[in-house]
Protein backbone atom coordinates (compact mmCIF):
# COMPACT_ATOMS: atom_id res chain seq x y z
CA UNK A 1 -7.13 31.33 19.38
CA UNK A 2 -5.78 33.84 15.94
CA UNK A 3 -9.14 32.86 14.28
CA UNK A 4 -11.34 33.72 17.69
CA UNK A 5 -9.13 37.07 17.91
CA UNK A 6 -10.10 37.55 14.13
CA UNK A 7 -13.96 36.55 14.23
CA UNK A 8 -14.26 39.03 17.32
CA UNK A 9 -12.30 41.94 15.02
CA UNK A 10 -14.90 41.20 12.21
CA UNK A 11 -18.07 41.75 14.35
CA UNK A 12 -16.75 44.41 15.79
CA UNK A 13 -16.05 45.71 12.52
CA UNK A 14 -19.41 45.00 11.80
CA UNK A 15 -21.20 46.40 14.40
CA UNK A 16 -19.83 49.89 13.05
CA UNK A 17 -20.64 49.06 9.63
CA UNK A 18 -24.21 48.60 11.02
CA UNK A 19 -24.19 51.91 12.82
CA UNK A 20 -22.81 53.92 9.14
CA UNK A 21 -25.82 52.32 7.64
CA UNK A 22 -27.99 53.68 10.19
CA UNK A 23 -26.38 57.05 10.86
CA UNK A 24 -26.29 57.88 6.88
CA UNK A 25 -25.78 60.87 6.66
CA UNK A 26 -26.28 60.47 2.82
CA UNK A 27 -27.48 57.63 0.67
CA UNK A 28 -24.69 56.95 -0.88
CA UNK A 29 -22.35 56.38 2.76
CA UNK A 30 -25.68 54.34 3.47
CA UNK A 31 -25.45 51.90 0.33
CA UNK A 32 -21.54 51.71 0.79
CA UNK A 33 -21.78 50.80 4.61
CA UNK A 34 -24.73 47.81 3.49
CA UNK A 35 -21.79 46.49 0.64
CA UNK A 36 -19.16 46.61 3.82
CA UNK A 37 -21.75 44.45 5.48
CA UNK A 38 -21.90 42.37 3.28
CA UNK A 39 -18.46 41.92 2.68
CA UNK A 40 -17.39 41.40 6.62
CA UNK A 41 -20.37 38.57 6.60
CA UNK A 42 -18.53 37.27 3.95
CA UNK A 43 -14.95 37.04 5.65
CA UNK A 44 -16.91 35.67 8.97
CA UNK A 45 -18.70 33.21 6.83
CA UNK A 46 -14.84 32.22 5.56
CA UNK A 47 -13.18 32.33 9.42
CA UNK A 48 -15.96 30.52 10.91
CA UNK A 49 -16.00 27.58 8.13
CA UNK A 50 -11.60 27.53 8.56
CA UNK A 51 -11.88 27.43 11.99
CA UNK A 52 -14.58 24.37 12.17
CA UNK A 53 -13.12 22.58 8.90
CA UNK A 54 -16.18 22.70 6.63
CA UNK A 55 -14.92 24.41 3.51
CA UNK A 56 -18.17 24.38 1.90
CA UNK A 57 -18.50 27.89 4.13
CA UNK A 58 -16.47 29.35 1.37
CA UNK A 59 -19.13 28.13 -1.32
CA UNK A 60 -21.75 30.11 0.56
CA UNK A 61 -19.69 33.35 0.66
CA UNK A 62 -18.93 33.14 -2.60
CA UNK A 63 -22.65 33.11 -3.55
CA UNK A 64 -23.12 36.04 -0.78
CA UNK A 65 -20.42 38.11 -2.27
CA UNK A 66 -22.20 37.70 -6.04
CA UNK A 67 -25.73 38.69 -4.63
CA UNK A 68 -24.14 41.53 -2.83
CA UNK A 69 -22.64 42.92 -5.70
CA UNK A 70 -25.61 42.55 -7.64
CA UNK A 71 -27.49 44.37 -5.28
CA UNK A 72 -25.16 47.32 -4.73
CA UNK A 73 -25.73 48.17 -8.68
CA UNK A 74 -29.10 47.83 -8.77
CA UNK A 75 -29.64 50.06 -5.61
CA UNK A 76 -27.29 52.38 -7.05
CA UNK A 77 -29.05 52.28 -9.92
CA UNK A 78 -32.79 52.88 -8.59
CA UNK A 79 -30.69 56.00 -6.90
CA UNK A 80 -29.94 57.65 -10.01
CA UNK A 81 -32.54 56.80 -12.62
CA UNK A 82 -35.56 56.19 -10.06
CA UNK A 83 -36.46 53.09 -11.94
CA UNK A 84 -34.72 49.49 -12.26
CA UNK A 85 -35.62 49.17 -15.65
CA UNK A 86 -34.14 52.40 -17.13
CA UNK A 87 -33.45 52.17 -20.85
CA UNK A 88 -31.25 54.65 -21.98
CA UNK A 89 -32.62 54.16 -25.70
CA UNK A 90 -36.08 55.00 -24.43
CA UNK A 91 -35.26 58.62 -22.96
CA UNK A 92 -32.76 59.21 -25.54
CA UNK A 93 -30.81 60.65 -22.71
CA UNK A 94 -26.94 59.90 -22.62
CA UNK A 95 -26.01 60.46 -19.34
């Protein structure tokens, strides 16, 4: 019953994370609300494989939580420098 009561707090949680993704009003509360997406998928990957036993639900978050990091820098990234494959060395530019 605790992990129903949990999994019900995460989508909830989720649903608003969804709506600060859509509702902005910036980029940058945009790109954190899609990381706090991904992270609540995460825990409700990790409730839902607790509460039916299959541990290999935690395996699959963990892979989820390394893509999501991954593609919070490289959005932030494209943000500031307009290009993925920015090399400072090339523009000679330090900052």
């Amino acid at each position: 019953m605790i992990f129903a009561a949990a999994a019900i707090a995460i989508l909830v949680s989720l649903a608003l994370a969804v709506v600060r993704a859509l509702r902005g009003p910036t980029v940058f509360d945009r790109v954190l609300a899609g990381n706090t997406v991904g992270t609540l998928a995460i825990l409700l990957l990790a409730t839902y494989g607790f509460v039916t036993g299959r541990p290999e639900w935690l395996d699959i978050g963990i892979a989820y939580g390394f893509l999501n990091t991954i593609s919070t820098l490289a959005v932030l990234k494209f943000f500031r420098h307009g290009d993925l494959a920015y090399d400072i060395d090339e523009k000679g530019d330090a900052s």
